[in-house]
PDB file of N, CA and C in Angstrom:
ATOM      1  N   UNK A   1      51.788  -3.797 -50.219  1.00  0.00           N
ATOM      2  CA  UNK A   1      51.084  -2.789 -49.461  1.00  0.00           C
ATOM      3  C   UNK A   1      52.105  -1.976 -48.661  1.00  0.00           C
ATOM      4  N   UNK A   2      52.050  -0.650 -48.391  1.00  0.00           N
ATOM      5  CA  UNK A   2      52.597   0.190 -48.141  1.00  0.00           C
ATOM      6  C   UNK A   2      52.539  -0.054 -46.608  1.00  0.00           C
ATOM      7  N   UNK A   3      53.085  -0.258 -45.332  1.00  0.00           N
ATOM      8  CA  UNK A   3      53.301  -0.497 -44.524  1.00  0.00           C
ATOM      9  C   UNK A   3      53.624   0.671 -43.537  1.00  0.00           C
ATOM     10  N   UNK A   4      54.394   1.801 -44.088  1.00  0.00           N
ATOM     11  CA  UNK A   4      54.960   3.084 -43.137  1.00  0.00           C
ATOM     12  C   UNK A   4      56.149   3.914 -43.781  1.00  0.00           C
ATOM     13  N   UNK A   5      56.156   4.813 -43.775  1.00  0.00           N
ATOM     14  CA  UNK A   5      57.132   5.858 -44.594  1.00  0.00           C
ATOM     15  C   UNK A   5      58.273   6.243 -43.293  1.00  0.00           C
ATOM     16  N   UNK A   6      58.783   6.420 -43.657  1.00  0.00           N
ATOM     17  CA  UNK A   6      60.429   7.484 -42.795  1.00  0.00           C
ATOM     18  C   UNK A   6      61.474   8.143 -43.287  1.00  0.00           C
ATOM     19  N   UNK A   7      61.335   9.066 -42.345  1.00  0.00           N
ATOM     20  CA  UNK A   7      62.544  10.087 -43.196  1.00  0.00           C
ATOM     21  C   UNK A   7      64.029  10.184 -42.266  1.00  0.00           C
ATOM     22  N   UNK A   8      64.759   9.408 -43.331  1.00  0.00           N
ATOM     23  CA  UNK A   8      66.175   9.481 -42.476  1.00  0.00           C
ATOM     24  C   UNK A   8      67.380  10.408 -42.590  1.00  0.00           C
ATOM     25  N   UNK A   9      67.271  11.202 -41.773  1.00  0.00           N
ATOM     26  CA  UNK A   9      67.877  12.562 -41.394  1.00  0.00           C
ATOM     27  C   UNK A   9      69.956  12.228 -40.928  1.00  0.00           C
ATOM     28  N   UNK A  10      69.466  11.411 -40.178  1.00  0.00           N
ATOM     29  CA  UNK A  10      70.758  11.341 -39.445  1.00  0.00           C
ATOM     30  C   UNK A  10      72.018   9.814 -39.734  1.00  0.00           C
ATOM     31  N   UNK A  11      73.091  10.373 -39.636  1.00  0.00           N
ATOM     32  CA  UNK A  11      74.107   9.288 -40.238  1.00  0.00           C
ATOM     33  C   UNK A  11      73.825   7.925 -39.410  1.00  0.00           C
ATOM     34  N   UNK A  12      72.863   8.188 -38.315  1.00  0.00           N
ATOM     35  CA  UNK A  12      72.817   6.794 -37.522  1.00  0.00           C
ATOM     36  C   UNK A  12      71.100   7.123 -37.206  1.00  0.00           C
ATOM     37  N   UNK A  13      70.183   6.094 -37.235  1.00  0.00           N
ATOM     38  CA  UNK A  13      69.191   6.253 -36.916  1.00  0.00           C
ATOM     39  C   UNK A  13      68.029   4.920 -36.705  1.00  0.00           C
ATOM     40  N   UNK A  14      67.077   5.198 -35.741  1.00  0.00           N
ATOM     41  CA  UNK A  14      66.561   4.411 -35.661  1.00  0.00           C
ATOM     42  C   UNK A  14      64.745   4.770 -35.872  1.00  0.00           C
ATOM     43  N   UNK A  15      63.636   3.999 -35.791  1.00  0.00           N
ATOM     44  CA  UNK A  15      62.428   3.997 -36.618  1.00  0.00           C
ATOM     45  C   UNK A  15      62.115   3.382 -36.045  1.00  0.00           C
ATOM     46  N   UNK A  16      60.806   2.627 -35.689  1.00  0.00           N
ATOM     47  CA  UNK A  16      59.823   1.948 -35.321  1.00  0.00           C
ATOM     48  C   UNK A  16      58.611   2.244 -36.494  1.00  0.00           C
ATOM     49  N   UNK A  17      57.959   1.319 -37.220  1.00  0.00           N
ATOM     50  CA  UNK A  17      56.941   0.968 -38.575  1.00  0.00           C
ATOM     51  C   UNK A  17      55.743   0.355 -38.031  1.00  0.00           C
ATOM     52  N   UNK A  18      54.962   0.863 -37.033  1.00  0.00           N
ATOM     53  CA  UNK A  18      53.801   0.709 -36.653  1.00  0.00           C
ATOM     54  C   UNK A  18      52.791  -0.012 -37.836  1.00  0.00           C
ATOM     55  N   UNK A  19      52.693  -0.830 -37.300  1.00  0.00           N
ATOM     56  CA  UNK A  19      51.562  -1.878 -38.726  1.00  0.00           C
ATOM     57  C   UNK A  19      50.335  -1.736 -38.547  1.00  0.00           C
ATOM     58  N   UNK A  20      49.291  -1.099 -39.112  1.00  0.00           N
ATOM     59  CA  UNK A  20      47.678  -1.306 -38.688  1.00  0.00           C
ATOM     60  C   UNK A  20      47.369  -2.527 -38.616  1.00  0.00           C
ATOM     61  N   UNK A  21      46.307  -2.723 -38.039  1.00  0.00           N
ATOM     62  CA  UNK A  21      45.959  -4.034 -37.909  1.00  0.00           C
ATOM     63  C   UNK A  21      44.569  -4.054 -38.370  1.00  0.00           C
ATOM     64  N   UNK A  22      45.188  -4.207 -39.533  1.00  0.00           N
ATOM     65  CA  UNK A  22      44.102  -4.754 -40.797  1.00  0.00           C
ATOM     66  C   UNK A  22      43.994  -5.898 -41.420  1.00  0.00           C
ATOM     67  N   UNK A  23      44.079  -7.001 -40.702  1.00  0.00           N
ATOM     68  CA  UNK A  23      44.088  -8.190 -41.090  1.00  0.00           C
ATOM     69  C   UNK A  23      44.776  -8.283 -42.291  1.00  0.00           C
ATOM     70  N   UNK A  24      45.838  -8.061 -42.204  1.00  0.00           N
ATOM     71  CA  UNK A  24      46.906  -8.411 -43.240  1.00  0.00           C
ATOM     72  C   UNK A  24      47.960  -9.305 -43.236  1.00  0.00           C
ATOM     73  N   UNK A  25      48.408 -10.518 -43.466  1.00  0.00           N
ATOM     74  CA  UNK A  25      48.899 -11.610 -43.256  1.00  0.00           C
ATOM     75  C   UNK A  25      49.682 -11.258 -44.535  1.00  0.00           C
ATOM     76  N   UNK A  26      50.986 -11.450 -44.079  1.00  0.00           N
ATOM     77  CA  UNK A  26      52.525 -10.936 -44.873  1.00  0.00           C
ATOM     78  C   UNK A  26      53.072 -12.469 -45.004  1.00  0.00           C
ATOM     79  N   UNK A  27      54.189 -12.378 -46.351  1.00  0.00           N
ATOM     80  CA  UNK A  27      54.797 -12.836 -46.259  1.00  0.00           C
ATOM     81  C   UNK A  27      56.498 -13.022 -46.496  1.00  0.00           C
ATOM     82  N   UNK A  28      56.685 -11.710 -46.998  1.00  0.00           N
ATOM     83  CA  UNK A  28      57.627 -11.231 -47.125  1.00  0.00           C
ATOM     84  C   UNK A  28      57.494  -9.605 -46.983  1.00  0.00           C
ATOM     85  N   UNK A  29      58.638  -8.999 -46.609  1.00  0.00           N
ATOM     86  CA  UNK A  29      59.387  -7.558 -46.603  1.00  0.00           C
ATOM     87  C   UNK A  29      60.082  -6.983 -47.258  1.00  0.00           C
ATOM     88  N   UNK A  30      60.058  -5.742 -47.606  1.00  0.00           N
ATOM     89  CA  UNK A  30      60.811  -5.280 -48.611  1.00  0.00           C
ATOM     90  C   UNK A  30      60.673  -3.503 -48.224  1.00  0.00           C
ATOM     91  N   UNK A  31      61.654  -2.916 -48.818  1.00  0.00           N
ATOM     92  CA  UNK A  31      61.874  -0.745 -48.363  1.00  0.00           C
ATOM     93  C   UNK A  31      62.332  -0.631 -49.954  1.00  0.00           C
ATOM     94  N   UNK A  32      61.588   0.412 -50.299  1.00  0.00           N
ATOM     95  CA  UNK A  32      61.702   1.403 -51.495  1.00  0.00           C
ATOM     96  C   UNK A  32      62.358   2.801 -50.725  1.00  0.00           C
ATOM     97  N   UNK A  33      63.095   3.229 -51.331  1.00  0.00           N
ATOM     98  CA  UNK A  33      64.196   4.143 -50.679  1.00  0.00           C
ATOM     99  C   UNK A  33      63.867   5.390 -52.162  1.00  0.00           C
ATOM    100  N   UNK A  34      63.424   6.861 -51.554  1.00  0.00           N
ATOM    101  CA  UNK A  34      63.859   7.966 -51.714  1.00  0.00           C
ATOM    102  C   UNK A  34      64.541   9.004 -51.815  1.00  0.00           C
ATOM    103  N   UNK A  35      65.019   9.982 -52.114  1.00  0.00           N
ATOM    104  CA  UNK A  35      65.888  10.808 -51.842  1.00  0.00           C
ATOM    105  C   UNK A  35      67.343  10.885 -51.350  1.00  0.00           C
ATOM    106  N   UNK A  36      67.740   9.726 -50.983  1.00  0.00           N
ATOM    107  CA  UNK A  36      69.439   9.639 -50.480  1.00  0.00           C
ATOM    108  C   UNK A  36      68.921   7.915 -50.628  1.00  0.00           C
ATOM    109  N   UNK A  37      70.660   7.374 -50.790  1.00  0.00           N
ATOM    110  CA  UNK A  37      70.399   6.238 -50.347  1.00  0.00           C
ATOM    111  C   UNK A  37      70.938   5.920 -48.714  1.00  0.00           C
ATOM    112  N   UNK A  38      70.219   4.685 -48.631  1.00  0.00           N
ATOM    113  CA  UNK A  38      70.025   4.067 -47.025  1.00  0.00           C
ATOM    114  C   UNK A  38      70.730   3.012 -46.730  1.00  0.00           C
ATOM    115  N   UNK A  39      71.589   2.690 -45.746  1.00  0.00           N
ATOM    116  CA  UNK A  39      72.299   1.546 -45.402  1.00  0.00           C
ATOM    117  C   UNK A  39      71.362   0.894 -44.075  1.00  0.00           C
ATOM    118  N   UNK A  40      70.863  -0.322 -44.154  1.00  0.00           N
ATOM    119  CA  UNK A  40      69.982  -0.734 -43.513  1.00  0.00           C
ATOM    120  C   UNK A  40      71.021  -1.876 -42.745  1.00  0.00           C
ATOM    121  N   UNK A  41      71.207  -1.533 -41.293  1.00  0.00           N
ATOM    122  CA  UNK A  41      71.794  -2.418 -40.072  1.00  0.00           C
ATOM    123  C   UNK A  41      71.460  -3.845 -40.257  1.00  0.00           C
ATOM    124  N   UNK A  42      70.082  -3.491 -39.282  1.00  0.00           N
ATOM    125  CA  UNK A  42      69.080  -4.608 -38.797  1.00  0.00           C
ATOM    126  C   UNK A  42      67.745  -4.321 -38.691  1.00  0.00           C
ATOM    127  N   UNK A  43      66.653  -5.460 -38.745  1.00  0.00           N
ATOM    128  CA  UNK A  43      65.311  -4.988 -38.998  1.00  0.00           C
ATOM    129  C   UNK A  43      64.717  -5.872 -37.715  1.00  0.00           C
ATOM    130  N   UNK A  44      64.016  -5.385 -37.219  1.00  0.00           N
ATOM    131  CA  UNK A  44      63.591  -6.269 -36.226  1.00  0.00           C
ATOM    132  C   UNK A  44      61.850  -6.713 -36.236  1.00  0.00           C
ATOM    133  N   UNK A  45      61.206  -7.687 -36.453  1.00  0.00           N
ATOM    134  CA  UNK A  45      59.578  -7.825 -36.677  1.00  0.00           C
ATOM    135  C   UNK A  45      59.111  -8.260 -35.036  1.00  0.00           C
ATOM    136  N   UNK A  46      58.261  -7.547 -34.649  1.00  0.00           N
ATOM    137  CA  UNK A  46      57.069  -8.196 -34.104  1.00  0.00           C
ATOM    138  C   UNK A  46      55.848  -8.660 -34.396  1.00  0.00           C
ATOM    139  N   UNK A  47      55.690 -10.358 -34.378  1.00  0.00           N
ATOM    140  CA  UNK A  47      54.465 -10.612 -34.614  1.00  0.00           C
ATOM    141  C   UNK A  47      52.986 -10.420 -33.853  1.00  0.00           C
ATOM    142  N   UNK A  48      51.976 -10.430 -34.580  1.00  0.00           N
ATOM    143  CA  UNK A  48      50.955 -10.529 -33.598  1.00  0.00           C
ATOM    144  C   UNK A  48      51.044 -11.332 -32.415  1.00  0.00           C
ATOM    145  N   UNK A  49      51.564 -12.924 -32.866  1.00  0.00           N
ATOM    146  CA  UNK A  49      51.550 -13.823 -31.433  1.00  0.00           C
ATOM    147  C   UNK A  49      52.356 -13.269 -30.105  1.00  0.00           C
ATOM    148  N   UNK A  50      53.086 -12.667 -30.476  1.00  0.00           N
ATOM    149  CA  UNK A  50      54.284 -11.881 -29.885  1.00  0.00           C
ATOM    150  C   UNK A  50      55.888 -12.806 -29.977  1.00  0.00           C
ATOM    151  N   UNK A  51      56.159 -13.319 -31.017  1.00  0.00           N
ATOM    152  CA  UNK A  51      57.187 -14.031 -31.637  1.00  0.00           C
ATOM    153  C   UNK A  51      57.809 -12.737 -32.118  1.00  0.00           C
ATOM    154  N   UNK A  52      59.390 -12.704 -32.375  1.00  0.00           N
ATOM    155  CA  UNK A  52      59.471 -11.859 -32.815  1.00  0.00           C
ATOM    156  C   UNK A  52      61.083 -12.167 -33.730  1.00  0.00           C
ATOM    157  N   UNK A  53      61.447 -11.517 -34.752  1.00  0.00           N
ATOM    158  CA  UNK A  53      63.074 -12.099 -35.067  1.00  0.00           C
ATOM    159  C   UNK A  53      63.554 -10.438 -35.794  1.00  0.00           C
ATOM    160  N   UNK A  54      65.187 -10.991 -35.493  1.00  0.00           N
ATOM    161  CA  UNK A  54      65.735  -9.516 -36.100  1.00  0.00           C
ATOM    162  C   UNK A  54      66.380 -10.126 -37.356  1.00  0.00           C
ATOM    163  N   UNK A  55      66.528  -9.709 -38.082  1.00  0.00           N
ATOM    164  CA  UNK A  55      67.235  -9.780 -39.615  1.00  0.00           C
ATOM    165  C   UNK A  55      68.412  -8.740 -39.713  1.00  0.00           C
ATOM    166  N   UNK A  56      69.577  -9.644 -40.040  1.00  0.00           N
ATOM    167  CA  UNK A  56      70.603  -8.463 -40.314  1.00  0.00           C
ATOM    168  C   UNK A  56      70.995  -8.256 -41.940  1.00  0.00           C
ATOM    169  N   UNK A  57      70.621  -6.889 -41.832  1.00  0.00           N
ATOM    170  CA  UNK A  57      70.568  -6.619 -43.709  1.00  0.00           C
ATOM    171  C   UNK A  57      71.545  -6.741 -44.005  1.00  0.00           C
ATOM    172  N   UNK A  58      72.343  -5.806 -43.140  1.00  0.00           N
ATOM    173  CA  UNK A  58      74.102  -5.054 -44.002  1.00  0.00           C
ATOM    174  C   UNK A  58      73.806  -4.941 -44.896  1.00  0.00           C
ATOM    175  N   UNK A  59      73.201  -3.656 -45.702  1.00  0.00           N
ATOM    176  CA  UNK A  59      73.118  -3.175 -47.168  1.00  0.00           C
ATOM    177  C   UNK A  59      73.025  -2.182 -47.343  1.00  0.00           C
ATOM    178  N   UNK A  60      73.482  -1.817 -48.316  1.00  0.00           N
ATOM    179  CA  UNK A  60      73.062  -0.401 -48.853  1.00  0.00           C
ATOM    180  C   UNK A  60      71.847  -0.243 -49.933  1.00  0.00           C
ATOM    181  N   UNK A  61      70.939   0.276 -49.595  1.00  0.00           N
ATOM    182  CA  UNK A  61      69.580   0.512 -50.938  1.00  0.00           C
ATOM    183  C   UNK A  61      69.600   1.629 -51.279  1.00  0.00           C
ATOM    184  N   UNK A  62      70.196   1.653 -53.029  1.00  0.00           N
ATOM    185  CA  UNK A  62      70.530   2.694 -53.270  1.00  0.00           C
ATOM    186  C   UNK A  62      69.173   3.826 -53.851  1.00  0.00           C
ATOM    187  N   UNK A  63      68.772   5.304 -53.384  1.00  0.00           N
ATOM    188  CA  UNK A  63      67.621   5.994 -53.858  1.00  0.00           C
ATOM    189  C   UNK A  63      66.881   5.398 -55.173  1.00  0.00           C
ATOM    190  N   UNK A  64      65.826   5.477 -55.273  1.00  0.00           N
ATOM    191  CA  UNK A  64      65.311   5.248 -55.945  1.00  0.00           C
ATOM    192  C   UNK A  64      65.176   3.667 -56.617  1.00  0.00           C
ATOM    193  N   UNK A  65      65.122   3.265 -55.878  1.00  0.00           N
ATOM    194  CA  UNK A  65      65.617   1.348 -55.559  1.00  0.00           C
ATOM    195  C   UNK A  65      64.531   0.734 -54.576  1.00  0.00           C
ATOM    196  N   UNK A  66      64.533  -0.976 -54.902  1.00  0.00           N
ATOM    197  CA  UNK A  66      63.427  -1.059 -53.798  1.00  0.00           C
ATOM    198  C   UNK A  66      64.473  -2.390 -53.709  1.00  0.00           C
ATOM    199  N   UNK A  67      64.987  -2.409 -52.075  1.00  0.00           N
ATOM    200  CA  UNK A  67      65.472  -3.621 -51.976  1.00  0.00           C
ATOM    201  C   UNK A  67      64.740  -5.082 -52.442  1.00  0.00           C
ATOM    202  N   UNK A  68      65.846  -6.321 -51.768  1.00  0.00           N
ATOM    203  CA  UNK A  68      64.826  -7.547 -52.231  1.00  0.00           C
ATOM    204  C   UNK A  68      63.820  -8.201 -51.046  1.00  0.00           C
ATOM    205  N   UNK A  69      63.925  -9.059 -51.400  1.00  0.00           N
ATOM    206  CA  UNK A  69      62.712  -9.183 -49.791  1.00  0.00           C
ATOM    207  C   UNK A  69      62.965  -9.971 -49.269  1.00  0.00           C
ATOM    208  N   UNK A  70      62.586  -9.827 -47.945  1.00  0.00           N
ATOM    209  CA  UNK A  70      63.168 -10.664 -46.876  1.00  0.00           C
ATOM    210  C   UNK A  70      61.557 -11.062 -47.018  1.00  0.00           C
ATOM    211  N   UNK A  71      62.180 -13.005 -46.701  1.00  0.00           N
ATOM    212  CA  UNK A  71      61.000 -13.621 -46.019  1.00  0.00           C
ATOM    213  C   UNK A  71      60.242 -14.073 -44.527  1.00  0.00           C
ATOM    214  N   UNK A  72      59.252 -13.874 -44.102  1.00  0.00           N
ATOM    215  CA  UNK A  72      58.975 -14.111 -42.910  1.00  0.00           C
ATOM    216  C   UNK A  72      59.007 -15.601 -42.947  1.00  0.00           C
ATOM    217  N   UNK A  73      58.965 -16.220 -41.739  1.00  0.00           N
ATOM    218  CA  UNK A  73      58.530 -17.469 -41.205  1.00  0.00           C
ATOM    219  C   UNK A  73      57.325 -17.494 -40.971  1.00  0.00           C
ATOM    220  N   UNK A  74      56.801 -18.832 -41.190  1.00  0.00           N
ATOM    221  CA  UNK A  74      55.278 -19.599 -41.209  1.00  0.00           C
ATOM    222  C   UNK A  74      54.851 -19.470 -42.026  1.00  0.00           C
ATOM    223  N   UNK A  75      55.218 -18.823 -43.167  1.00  0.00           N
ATOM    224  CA  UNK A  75      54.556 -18.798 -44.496  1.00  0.00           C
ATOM    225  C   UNK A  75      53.775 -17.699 -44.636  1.00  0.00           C
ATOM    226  N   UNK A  76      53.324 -16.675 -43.707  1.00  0.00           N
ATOM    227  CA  UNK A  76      52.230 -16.056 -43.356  1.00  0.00           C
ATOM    228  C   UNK A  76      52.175 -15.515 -42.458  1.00  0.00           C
ATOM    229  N   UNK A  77      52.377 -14.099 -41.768  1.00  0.00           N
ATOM    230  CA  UNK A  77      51.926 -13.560 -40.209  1.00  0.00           C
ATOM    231  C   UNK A  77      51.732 -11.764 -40.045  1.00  0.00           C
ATOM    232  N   UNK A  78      51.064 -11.989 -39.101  1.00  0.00           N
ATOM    233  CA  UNK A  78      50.633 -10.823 -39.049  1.00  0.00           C
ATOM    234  C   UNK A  78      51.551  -9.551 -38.055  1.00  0.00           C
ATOM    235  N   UNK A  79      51.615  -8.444 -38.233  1.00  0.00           N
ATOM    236  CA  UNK A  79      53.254  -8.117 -38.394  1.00  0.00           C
ATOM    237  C   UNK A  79      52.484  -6.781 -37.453  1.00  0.00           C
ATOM    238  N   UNK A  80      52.817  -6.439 -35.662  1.00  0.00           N
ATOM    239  CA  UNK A  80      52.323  -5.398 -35.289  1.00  0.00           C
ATOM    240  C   UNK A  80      53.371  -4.015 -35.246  1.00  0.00           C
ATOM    241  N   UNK A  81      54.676  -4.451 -35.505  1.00  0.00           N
ATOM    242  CA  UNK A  81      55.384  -3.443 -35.859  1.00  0.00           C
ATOM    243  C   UNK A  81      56.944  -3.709 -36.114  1.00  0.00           C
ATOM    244  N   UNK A  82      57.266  -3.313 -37.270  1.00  0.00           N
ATOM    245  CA  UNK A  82      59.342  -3.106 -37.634  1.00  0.00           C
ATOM    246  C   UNK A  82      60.082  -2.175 -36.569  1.00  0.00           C
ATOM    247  N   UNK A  83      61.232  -2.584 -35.805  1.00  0.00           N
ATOM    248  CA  UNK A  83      61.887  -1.621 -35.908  1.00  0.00           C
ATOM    249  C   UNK A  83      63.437  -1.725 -36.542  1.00  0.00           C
ATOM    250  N   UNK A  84      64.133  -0.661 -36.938  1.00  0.00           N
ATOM    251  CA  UNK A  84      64.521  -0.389 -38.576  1.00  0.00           C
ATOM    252  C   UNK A  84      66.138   0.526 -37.419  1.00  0.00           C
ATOM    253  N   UNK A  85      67.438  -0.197 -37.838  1.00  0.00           N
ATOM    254  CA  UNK A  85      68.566   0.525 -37.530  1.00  0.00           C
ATOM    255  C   UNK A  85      68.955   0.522 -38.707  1.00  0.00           C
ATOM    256  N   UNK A  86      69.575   2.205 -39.011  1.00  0.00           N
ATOM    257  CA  UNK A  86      69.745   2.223 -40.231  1.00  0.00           C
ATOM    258  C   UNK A  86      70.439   3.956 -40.681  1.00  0.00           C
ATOM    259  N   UNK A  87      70.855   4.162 -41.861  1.00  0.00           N
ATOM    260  CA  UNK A  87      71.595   5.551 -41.547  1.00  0.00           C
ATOM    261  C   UNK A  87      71.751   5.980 -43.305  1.00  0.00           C
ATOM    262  N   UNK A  88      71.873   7.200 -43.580  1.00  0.00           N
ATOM    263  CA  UNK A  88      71.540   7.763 -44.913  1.00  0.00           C
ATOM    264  C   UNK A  88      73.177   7.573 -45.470  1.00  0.00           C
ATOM    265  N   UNK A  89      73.381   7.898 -46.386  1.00  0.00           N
ATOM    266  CA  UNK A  89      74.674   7.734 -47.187  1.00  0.00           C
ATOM    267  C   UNK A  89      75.056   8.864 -46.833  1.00  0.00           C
ATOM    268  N   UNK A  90      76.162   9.061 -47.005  1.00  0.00           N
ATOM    269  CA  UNK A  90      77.011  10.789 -45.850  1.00  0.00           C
ATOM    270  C   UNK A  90      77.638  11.359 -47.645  1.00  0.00           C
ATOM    271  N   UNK A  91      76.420  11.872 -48.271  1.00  0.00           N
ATOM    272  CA  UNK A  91      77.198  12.549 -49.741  1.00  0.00           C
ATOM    273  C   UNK A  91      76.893  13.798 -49.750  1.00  0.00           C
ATOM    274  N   UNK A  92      75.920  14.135 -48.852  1.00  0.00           N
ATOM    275  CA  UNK A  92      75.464  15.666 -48.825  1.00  0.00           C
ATOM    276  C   UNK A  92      74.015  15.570 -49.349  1.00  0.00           C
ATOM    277  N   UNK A  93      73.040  14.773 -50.217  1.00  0.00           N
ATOM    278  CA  UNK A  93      72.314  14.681 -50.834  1.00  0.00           C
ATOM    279  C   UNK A  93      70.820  15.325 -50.135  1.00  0.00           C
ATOM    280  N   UNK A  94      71.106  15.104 -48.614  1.00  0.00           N
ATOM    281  CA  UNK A  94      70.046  15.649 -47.451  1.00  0.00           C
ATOM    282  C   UNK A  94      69.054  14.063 -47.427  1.00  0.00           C
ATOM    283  N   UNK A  95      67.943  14.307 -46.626  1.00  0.00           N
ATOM    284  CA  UNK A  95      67.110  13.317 -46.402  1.00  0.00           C
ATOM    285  C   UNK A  95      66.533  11.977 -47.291  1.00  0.00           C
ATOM    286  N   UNK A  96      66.908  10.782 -46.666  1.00  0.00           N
ATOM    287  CA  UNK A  96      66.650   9.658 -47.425  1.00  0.00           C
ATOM    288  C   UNK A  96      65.027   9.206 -46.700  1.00  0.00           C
ATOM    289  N   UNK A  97      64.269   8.911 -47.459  1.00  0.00           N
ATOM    290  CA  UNK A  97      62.814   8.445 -47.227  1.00  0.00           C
ATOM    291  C   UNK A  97      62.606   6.901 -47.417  1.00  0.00           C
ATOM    292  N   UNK A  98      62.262   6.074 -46.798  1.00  0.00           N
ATOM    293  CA  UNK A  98      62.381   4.975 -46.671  1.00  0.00           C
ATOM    294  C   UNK A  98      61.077   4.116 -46.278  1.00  0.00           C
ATOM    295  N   UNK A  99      60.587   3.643 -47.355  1.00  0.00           N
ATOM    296  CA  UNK A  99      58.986   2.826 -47.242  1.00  0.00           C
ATOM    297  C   UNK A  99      59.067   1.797 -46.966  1.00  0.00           C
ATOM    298  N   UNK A 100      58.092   1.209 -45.949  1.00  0.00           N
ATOM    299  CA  UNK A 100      58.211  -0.450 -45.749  1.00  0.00           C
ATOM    300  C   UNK A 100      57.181  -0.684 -46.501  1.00  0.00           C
ATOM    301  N   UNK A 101      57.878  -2.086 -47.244  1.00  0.00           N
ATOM    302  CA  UNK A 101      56.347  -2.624 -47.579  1.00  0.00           C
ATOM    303  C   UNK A 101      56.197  -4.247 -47.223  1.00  0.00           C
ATOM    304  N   UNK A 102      54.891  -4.276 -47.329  1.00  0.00           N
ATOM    305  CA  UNK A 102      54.709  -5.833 -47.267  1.00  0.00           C
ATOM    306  C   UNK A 102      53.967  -6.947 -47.974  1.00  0.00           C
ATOM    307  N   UNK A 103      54.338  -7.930 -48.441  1.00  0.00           N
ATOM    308  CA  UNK A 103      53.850  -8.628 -49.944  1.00  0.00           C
ATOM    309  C   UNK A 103      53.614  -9.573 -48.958  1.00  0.00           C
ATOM    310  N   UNK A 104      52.383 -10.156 -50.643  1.00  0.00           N
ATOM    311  CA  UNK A 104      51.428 -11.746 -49.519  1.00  0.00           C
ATOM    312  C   UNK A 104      51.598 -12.332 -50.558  1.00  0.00           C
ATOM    313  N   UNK A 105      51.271 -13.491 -50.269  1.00  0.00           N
ATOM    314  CA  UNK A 105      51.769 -14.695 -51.548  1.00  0.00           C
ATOM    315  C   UNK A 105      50.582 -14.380 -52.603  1.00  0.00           C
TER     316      UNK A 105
END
């Protein structure tokens, strides 16, 4: 499920992925990347309980690519928002678009 779109403009940037709260219980993460590719920092989750953990990617996801997925803890949780450090590839290509998504078992 499609989670939140972004468009990354700048060689350094940051995002926040607002999650509806649609009773959706995740269990892993994953970004399909558009138009430039994206070097992804760190990802940071807040859970519903208000638990929260950062993940450090260090990667590059190259356009038209859907990284691999990161797994949450507990098997299962409900996810009120990502926030996403992260920066486009510097080739000239212009704006990289960057989808979160989120898979359930």
């Amino acid at each position: 499920m499609n989670l939140g779109t972004r468009k990354v403009r700048a060689y350094g940037d940051a995002d926040r992925f607002v999650v509806a709260d649609n009773g959706g219980i995740y269990t892993r993460l994953r970004v399909a990347v558009s138009g430039n590719s994206v070097y992804i920092a760190t990802a940071t989750v807040l859970f519903r309980n208000g638990d929260a953990v950062t993940y450090q990617i260090d990667a590059l996801i190259e356009q038209g690519t859907v990284s691999g997925a990161v797994d949450l803890p507990g098997g299962g949780r409900a996810i009120v928002h990502v926030d996403m450090l992260y920066r486009r590839r510097r080739n000239g290509k212009g704006v990289a678009v960057v989808t979160l998504q989120g898979l359930t078992a």
